[in-house]
Protein backbone atom coordinates (compact mmCIF):
# COMPACT_ATOMS: atom_id res chain seq x y z
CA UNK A 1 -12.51 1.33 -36.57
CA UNK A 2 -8.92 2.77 -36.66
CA UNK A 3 -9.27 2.71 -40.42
CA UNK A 4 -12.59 5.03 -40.45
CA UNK A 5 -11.17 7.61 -37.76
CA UNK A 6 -8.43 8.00 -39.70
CA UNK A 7 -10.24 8.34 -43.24
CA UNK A 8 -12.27 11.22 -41.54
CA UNK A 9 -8.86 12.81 -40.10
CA UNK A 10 -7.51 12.61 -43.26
CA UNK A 11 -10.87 14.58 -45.18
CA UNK A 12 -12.11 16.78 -42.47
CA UNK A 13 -8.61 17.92 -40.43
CA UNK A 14 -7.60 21.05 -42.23
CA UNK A 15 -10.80 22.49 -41.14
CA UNK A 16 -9.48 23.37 -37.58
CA UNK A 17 -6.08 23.64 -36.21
CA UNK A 18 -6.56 20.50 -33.98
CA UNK A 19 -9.28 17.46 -33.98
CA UNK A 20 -9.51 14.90 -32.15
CA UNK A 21 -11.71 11.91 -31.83
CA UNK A 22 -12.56 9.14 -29.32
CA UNK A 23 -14.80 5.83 -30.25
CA UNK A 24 -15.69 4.77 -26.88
CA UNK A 25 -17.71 1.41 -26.27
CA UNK A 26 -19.13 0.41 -22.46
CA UNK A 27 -20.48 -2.32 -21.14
CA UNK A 28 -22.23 -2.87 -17.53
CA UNK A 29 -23.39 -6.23 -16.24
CA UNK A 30 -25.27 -6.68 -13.13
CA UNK A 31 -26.12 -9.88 -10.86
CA UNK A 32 -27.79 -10.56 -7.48
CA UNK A 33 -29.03 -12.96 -5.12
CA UNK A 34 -31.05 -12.30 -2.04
CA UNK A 35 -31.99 -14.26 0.63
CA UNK A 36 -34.80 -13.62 3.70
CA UNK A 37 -37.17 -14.71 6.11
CA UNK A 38 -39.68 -14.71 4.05
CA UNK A 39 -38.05 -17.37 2.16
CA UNK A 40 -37.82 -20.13 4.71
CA UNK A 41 -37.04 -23.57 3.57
CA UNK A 42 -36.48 -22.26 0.08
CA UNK A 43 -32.84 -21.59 -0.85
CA UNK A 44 -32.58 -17.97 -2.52
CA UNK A 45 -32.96 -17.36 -6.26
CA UNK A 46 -31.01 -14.92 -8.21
CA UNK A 47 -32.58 -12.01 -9.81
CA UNK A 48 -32.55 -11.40 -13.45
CA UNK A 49 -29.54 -10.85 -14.86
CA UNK A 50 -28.76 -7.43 -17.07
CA UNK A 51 -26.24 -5.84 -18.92
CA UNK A 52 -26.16 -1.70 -20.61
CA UNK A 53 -24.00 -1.51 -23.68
CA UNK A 54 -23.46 1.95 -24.93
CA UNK A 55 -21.21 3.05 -28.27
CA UNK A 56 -20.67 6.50 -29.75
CA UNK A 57 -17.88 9.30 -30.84
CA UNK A 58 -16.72 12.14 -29.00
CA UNK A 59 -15.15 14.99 -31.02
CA UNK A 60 -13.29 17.77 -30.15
CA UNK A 61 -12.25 20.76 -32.45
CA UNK A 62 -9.79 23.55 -31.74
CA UNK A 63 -9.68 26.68 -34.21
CA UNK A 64 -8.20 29.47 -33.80
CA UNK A 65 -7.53 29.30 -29.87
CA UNK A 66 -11.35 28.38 -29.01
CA UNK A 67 -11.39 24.48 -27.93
CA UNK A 68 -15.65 23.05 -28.73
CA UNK A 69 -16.47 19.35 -28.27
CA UNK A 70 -19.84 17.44 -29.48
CA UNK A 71 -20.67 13.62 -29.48
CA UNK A 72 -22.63 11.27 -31.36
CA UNK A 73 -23.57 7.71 -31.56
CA UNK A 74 -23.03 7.29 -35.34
CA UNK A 75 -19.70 7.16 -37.30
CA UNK A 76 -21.78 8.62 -40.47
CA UNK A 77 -22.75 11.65 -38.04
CA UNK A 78 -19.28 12.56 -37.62
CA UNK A 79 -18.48 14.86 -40.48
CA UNK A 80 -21.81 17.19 -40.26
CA UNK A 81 -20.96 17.07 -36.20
CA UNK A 82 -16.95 18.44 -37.10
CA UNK A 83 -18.83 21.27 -39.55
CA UNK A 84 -21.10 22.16 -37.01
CA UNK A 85 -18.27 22.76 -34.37
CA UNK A 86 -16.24 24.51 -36.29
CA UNK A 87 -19.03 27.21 -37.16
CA UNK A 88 -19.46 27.02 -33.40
CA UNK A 89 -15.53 27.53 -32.66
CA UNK A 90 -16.06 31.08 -34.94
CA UNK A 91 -18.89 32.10 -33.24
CA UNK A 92 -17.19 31.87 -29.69
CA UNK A 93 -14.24 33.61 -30.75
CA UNK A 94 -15.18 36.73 -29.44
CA UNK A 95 -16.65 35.38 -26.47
CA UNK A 96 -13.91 32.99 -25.33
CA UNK A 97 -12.14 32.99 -21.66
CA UNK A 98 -8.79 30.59 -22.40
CA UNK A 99 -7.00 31.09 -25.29
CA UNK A 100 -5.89 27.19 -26.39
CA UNK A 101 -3.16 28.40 -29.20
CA UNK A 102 0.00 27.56 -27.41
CA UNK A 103 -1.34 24.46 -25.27
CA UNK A 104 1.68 21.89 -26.06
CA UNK A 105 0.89 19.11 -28.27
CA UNK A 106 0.38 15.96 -27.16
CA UNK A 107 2.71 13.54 -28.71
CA UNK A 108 3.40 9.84 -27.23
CA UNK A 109 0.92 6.78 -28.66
CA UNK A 110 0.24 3.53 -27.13
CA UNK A 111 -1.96 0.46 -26.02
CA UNK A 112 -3.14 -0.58 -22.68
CA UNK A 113 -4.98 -3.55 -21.93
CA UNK A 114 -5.98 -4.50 -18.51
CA UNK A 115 -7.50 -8.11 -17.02
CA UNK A 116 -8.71 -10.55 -19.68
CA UNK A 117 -12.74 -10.62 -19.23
CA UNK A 118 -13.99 -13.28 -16.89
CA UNK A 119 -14.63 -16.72 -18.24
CA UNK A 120 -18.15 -17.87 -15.94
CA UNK A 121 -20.88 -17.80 -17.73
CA UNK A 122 -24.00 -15.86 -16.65
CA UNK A 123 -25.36 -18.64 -15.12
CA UNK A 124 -22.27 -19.78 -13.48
CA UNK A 125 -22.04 -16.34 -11.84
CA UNK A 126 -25.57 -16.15 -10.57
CA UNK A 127 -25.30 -19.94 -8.84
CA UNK A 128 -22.34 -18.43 -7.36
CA UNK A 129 -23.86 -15.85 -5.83
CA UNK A 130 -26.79 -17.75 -4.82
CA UNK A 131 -24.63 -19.75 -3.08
CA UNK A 132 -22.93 -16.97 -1.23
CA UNK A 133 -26.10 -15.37 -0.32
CA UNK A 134 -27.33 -18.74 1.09
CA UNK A 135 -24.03 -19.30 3.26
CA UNK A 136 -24.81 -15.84 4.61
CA UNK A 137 -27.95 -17.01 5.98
CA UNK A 138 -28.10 -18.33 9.21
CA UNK A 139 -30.22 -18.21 12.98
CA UNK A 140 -31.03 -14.61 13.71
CA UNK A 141 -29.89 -13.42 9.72
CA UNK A 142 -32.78 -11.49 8.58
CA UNK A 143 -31.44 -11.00 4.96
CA UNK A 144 -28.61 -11.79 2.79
CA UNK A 145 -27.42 -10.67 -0.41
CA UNK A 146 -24.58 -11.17 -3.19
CA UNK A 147 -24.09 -8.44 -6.06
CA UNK A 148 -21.85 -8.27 -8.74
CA UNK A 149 -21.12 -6.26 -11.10
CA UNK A 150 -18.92 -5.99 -13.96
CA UNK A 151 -17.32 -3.35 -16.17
CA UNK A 152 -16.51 -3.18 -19.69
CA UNK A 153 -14.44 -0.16 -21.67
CA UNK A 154 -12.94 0.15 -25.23
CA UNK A 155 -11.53 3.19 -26.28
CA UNK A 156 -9.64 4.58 -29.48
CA UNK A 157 -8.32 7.92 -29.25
CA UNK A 158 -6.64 9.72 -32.40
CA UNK A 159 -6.08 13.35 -33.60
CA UNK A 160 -4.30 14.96 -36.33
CA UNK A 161 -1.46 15.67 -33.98
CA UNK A 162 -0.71 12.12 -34.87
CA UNK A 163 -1.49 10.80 -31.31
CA UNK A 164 -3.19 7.29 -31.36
CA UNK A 165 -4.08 4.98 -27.89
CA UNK A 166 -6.06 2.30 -28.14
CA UNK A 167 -7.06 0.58 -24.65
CA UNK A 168 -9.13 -1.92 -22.52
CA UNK A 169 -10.31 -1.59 -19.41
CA UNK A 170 -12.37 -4.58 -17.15
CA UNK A 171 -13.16 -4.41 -13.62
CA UNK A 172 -15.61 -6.13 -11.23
CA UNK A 173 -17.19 -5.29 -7.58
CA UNK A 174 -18.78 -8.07 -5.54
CA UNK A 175 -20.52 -7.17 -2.32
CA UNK A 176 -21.81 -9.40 0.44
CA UNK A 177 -23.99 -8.43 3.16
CA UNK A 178 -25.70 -10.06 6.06
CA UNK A 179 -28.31 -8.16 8.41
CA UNK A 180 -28.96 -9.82 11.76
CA UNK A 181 -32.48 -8.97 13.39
CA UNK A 182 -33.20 -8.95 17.00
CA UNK A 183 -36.17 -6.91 18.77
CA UNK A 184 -37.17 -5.01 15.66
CA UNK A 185 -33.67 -3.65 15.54
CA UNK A 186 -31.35 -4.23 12.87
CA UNK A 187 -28.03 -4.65 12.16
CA UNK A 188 -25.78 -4.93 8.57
CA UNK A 189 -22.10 -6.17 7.93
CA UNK A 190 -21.07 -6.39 4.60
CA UNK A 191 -17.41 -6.31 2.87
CA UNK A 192 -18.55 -2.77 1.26
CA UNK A 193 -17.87 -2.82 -2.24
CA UNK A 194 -14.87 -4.50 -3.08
CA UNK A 195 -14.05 -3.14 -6.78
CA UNK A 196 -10.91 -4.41 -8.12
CA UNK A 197 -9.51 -4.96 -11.44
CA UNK A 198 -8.99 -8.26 -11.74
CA UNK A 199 -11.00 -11.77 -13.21
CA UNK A 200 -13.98 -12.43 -11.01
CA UNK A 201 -12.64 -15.82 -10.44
CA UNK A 202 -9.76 -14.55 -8.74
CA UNK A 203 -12.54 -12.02 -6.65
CA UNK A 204 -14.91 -15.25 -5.75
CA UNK A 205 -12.05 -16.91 -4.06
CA UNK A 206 -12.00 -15.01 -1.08
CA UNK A 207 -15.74 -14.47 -0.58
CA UNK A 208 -16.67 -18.26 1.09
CA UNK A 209 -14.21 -16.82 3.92
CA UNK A 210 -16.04 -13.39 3.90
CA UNK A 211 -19.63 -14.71 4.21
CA UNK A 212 -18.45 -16.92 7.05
CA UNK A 213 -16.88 -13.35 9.37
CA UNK A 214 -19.68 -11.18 7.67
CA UNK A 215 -22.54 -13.21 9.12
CA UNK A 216 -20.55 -13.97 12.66
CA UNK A 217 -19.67 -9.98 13.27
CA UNK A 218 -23.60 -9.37 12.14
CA UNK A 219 -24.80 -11.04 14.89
CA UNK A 220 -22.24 -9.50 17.33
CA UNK A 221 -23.50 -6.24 16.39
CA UNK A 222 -26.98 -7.21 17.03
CA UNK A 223 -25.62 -8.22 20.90
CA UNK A 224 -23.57 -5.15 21.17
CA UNK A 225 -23.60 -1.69 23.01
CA UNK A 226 -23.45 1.19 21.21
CA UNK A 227 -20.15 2.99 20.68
CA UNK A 228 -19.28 5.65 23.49
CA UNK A 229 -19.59 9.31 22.72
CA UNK A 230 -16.11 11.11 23.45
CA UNK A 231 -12.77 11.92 22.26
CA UNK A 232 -10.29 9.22 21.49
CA UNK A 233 -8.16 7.60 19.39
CA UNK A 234 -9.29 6.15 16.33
CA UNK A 235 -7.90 3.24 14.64
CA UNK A 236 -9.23 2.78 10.61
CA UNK A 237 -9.47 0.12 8.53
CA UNK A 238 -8.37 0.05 5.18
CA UNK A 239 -11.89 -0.08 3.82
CA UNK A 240 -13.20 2.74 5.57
CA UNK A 241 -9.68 4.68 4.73
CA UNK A 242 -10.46 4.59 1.15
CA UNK A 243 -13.37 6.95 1.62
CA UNK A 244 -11.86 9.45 3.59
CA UNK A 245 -8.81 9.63 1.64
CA UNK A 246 -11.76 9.95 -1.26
CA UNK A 247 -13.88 12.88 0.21
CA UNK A 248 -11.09 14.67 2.54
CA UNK A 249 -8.41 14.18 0.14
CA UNK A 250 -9.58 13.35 -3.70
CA UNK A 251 -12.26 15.72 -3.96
CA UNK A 252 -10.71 18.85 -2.59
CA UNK A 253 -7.42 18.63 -4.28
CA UNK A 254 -9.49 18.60 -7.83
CA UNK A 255 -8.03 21.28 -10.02
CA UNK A 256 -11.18 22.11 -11.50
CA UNK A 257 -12.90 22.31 -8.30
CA UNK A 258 -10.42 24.61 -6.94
CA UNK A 259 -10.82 26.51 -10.43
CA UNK A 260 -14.33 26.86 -9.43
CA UNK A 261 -15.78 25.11 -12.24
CA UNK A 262 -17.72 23.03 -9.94
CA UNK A 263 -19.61 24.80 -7.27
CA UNK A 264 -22.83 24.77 -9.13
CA UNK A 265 -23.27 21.05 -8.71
CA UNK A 266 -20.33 19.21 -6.84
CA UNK A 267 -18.94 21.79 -4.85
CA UNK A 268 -15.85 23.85 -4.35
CA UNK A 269 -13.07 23.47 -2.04
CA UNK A 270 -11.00 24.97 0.81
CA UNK A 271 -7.39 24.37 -0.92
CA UNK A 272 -6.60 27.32 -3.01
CA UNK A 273 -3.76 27.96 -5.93
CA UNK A 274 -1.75 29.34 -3.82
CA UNK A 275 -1.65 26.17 -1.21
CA UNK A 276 -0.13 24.02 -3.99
CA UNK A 277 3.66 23.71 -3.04
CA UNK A 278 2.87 25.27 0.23
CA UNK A 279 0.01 23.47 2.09
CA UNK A 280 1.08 21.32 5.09
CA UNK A 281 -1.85 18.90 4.21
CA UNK A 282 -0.98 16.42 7.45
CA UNK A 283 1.75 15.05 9.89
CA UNK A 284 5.44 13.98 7.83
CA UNK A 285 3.59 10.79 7.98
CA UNK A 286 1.34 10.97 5.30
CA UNK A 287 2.32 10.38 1.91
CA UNK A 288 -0.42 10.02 -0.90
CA UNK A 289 0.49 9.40 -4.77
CA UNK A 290 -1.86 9.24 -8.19
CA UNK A 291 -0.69 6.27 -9.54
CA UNK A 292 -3.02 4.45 -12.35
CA UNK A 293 -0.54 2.08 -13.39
CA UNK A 294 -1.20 -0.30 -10.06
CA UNK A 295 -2.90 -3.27 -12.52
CA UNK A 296 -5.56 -4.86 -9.94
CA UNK A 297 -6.69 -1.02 -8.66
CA UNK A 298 -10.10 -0.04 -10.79
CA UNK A 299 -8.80 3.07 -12.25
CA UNK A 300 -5.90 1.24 -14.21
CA UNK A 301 -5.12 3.06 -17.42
CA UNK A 302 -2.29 3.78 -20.24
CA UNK A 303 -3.73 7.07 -20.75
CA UNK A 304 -6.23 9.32 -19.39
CA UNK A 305 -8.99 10.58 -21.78
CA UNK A 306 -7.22 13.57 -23.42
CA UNK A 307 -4.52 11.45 -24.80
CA UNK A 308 -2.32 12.77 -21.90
CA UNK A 309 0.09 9.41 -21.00
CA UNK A 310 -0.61 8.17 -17.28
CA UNK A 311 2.13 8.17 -14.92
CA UNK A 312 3.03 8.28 -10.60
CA UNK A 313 2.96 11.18 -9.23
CA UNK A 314 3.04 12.34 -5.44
CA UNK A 315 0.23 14.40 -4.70
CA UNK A 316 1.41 14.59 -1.06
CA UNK A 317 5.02 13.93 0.28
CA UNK A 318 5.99 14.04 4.05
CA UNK A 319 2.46 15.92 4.55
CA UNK A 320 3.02 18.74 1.99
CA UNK A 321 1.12 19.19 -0.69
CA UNK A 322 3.14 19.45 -3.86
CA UNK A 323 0.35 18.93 -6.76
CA UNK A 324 -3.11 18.64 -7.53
CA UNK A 325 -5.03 16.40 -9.52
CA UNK A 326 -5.21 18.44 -13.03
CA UNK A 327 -5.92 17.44 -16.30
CA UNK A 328 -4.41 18.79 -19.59
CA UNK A 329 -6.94 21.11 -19.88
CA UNK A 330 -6.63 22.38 -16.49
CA UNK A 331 -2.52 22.39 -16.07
CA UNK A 332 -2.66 24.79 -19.56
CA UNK A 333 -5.33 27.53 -17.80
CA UNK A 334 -2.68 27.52 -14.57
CA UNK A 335 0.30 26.89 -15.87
CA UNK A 336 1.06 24.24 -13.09
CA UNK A 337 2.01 20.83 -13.56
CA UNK A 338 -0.78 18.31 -12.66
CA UNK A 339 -1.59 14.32 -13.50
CA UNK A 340 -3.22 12.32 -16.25
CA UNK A 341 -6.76 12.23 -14.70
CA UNK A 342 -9.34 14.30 -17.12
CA UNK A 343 -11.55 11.24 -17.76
CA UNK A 344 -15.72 11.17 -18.82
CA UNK A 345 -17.60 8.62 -17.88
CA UNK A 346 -18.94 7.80 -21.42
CA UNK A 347 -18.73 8.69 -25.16
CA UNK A 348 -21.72 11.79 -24.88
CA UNK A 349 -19.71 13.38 -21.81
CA UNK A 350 -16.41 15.94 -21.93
CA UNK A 351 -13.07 14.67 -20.22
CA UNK A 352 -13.02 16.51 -16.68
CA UNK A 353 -10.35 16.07 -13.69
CA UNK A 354 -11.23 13.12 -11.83
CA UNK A 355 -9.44 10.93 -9.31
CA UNK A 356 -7.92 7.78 -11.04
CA UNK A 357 -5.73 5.33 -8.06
CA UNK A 358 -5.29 7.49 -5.54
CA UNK A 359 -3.48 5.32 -2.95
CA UNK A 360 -1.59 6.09 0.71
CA UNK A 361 1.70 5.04 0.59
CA UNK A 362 2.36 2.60 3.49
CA UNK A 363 4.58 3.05 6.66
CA UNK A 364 6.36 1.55 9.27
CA UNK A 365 3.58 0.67 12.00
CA UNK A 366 2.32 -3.49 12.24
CA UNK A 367 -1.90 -3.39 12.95
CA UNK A 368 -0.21 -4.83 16.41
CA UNK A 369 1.91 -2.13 16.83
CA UNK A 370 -1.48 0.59 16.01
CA UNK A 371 -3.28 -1.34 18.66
CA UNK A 372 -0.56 -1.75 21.14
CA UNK A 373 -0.01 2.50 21.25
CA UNK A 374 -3.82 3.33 21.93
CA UNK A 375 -4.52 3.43 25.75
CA UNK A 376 -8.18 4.42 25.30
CA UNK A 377 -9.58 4.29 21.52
CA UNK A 378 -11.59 2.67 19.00
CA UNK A 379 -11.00 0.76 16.06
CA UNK A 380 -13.71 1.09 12.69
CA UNK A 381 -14.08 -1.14 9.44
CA UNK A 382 -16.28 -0.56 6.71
CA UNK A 383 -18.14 2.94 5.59
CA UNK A 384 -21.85 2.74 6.33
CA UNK A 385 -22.94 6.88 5.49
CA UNK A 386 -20.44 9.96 5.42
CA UNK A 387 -21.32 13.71 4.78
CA UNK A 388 -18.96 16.52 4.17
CA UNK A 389 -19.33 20.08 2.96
CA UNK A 390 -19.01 21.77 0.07
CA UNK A 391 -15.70 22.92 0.80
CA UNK A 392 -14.84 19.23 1.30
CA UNK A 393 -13.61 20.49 4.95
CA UNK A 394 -16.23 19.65 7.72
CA UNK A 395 -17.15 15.35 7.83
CA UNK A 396 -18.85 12.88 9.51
CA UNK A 397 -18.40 9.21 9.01
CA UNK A 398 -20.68 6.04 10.03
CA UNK A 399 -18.97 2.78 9.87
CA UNK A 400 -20.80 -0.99 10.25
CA UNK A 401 -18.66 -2.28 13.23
CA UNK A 402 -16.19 -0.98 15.92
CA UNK A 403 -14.20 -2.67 18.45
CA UNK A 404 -12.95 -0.39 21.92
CA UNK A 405 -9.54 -0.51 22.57
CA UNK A 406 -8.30 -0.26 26.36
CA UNK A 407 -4.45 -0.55 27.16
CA UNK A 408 -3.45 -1.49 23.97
CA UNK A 409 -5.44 -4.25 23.32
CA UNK A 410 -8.98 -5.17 21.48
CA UNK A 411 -11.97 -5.28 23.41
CA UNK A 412 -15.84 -5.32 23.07
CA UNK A 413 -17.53 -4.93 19.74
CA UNK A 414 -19.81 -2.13 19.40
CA UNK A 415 -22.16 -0.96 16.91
CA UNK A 416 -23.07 2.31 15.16
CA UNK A 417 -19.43 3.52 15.42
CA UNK A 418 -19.07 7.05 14.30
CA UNK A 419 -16.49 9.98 13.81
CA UNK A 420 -16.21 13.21 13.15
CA UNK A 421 -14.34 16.12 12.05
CA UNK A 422 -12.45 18.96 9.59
CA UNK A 423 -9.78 18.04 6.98
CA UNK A 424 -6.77 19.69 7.63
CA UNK A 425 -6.87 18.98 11.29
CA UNK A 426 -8.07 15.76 11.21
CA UNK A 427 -4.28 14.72 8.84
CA UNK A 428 -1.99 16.25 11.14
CA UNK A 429 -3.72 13.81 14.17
CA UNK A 430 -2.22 10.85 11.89
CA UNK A 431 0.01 9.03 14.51
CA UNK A 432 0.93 5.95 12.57
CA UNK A 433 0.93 4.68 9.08
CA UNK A 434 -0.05 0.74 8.14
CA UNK A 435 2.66 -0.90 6.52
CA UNK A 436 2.66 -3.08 3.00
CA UNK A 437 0.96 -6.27 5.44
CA UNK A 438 -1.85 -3.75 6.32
CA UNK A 439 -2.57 -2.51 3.05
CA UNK A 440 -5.31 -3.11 0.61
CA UNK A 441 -7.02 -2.16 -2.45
CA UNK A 442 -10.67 -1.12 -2.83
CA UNK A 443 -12.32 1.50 -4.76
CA UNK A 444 -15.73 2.47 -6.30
CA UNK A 445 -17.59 2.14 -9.65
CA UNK A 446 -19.73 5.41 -8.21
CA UNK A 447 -17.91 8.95 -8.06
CA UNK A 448 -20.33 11.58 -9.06
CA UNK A 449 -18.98 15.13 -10.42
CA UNK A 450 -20.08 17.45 -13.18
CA UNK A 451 -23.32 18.43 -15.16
CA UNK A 452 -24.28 16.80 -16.79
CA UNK A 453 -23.47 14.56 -14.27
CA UNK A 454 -20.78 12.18 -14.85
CA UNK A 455 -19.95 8.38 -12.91
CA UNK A 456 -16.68 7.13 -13.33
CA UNK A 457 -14.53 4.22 -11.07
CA UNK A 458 -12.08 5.05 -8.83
CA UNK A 459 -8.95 3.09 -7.31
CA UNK A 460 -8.03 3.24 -3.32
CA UNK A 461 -4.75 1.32 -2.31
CA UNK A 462 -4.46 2.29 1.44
CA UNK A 463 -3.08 0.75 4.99
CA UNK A 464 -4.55 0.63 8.35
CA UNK A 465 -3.93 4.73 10.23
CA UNK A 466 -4.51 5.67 13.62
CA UNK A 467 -5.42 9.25 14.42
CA UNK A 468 -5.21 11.00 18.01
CA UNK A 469 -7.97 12.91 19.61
CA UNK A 470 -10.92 12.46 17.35
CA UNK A 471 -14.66 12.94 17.93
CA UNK A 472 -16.56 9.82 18.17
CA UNK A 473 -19.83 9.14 18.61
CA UNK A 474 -22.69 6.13 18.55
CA UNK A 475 -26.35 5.79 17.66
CA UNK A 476 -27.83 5.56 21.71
CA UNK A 477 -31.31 7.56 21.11
């Protein structure tokens, strides 16, 4: 493929100042098993097995300061596509907002390839999960169930700048639930979705251990009280972490979205230009970094989708904010540094600033040592529902199961654990920061942004943190 991009560099380049083009191939494949009641006696079956391939070209042409992009899925389309955006780049002179003559060049080249593609077989993968979703099932489990998916990405970017990177990206989420049933009420623990990038042998190896807590804590929760209304401490578990740090943290600090350029459709946000350098974001405590070079996070990459190379940046250091998460596009229209993170989620879709690995760097504090300091709190695992604003500063957060904590120590379970509250305060009640032991990586193969709307992965590497004084409240009618 190198070989055509390049012939149609070399015969259709001098029409524009700058082209580029990306051949981008994905792949999706999806598995489940499900287990129920209604299945007694009969072990579960998995469902059919299906996988989305999609190929195509994404062009972009710069002329004359105006920047125009187009796709399509055939390489023989390519050359009537560049003509047809290069008319386009003349007619929009007149009308354009950035002027793109002086953006710097791009100019490093390079490879990435991440894990090596799993070697199961289909089948092999759906007895697997057949036989997770059966362990799940036990005396007062309603219904089980064991997904998996897998991801798939080739991309080859060149331009007539000279700039060439060719990469691979694989990744794989496997989820496990159990819900317990008791009275007509119900109750679901699951591991959320544990996306990683890594073989999904190395993934199934620690799932027989999950199905066994999964189905015990599901029917605790179908025995417990529900969580107390009031204010108290809050203790969070890494994989309900990742999604605040996502929503309260990720989304808001989107150059784009503080640009505006979202508000139609994903929203806006409450952090401003001028807060960049200057924002106290949280306590000293908190220190957050982009970093898509951690190999087993889900947003591992060489290079973002520009071309721009991928390296760690802090985002957040000692609580202050000191950059946002701006593409190459977006750094050139504010003249502030930013991060390799414009990305699309396929070959018919523009590059826009998305999170990549955005990860909490750990601390100091043991989970013993988080527990030990809370004289009346709660402690929360898993996301179950969240909400936030469109300014991405007001929340609310459901999680699947919650344990009280009295005098430093764990007590009762309790179900329908929720919390509440607004960004900026919320950070500076950080008290204590998981170190490396607490830590761990999670993500999701689902963050929505932009119209057309766009779905890309996103990595999470974050430790247990305990929060003072926050609003929590259960499901009691």
């Amino acid at each position: 493929m190198k070989k055509d991009l390049d012939k149609f560099l070399s015969l259709h380049g001098r029409k524009a100042d700058m082209i580029s083009v990306t051949h981008i191939i994905d792949e999706m494949h999806y598995y489940q098993a499900r287990g129920g009641k209604d299945k007694e006696d009969v072990k579960c079956k998995a469902d059919p097995y299906s996988i989305g391939v999609t190929e195509g070209f994404y062009l972009e042409v710069v002329l004359d300061g105006v920047k125009v992009y187009g796709s399509t899925p055939s390489l023989s389309q390519l050359p009537g596509l560049c003509d047809r955006l290069v008319d386009r780049a003349k007619v929009l002179k007149p009308y354009q907002l950035i002027d793109f003559t002086h953006q710097p060049k791009l100019s490093v080249s390079g490879t990435f390839c991440g894990q090596p593609r799993t070697t199961l077989s289909p089948r092999a993968i759906q007895d697997t999960l057949c036989d997770y979703s059966n362990d799940l099932m036990t005396d007062g489990i309603y219904t089980s169930e064991a997904t998996c998916f897998q991801i798939y990405r080739e991309t080859l970017f060149v331009s007539t700048h000279g700039v060439m990177t060719d990469q691979e990206m694989h990744g794989s989420a496997l989820h496990l639930s159990a819900t317990a049933e008791k009275d007509g009420e119900t109750q679901t623990r699951s591991n959320g979705f544990n996306c990683l990038q890594m073989m999904l042998e190395d993934q199934f190896k620690e799932a027989s251990e999950d199905c066994a807590r999964i189905r015990m804590q599901a029917l605790e929760l179908i025995h417990a009280d529900n969580c107390p209304d009031g204010v108290m401490d809050l203790v969070l578990a890494p994989d309900q972490m990742y999604l605040q740090v996502h929503e309260s943290i990720g989304h808001p600090l989107e150059l784009d979205r503080i640009l505006g350029d979202e508000r139609n459709y994903a929203g806006f946000s409450f952090v401003g230009l001028s807060d960049i350098g200057n924002l106290a974001y949280g306590t000293p405590l908190l220190n957050v970094t982009f970093d898509p070079n951690v190999s087993s996070e889900i947003a591992n990459y060489a290079f973002d989708d520009t071309g721009l190379m991928a390296e760690k940046r802090n985002i957040i250091k000692d609580g202050q904010l000191v950059r946002a998460l701006g593409g190459y596009d977006s750094q050139y229209r504010c003249n502030i540094s930013g991060v390799a993170c414009a990305r699309q989620t396929s070959w018919n879709r523009a590059p826009i600033d998305r999170m990549a690995n955005l990860n909490i760097e750990p601390g100091h504090s043991s989970f013993d040592d988080m527990i030990t300091s809370v004289e009346n709190g709660i402690y929360m695992e898993t996301n179950r529902s969240w909400s936030i604003d469109d300014y991405r500063r007001k929340f609310q957060f459901g999680t699947e199961y919650g344990r009280l904590i009295q005098n430093g120590k764990l007590g009762a379970v309790v179900k329908n654990p929720n919390y509440r509250g607004i960004t900026l305060p919320f950070w500076h009640a950080l008290s204590h920061v998981g170190n490396a032991d607490t830590q761990k990586i999670s993500g999701t193969l689902w963050c929505g942004k932009g119209e057309p709307n766009q779905i890309v992965r996103v990595g999470h590497a974050v430790p247990v943190c305990a929060f003072k004084g926050i609003n929590v409240f259960g499901g009691a009618a």
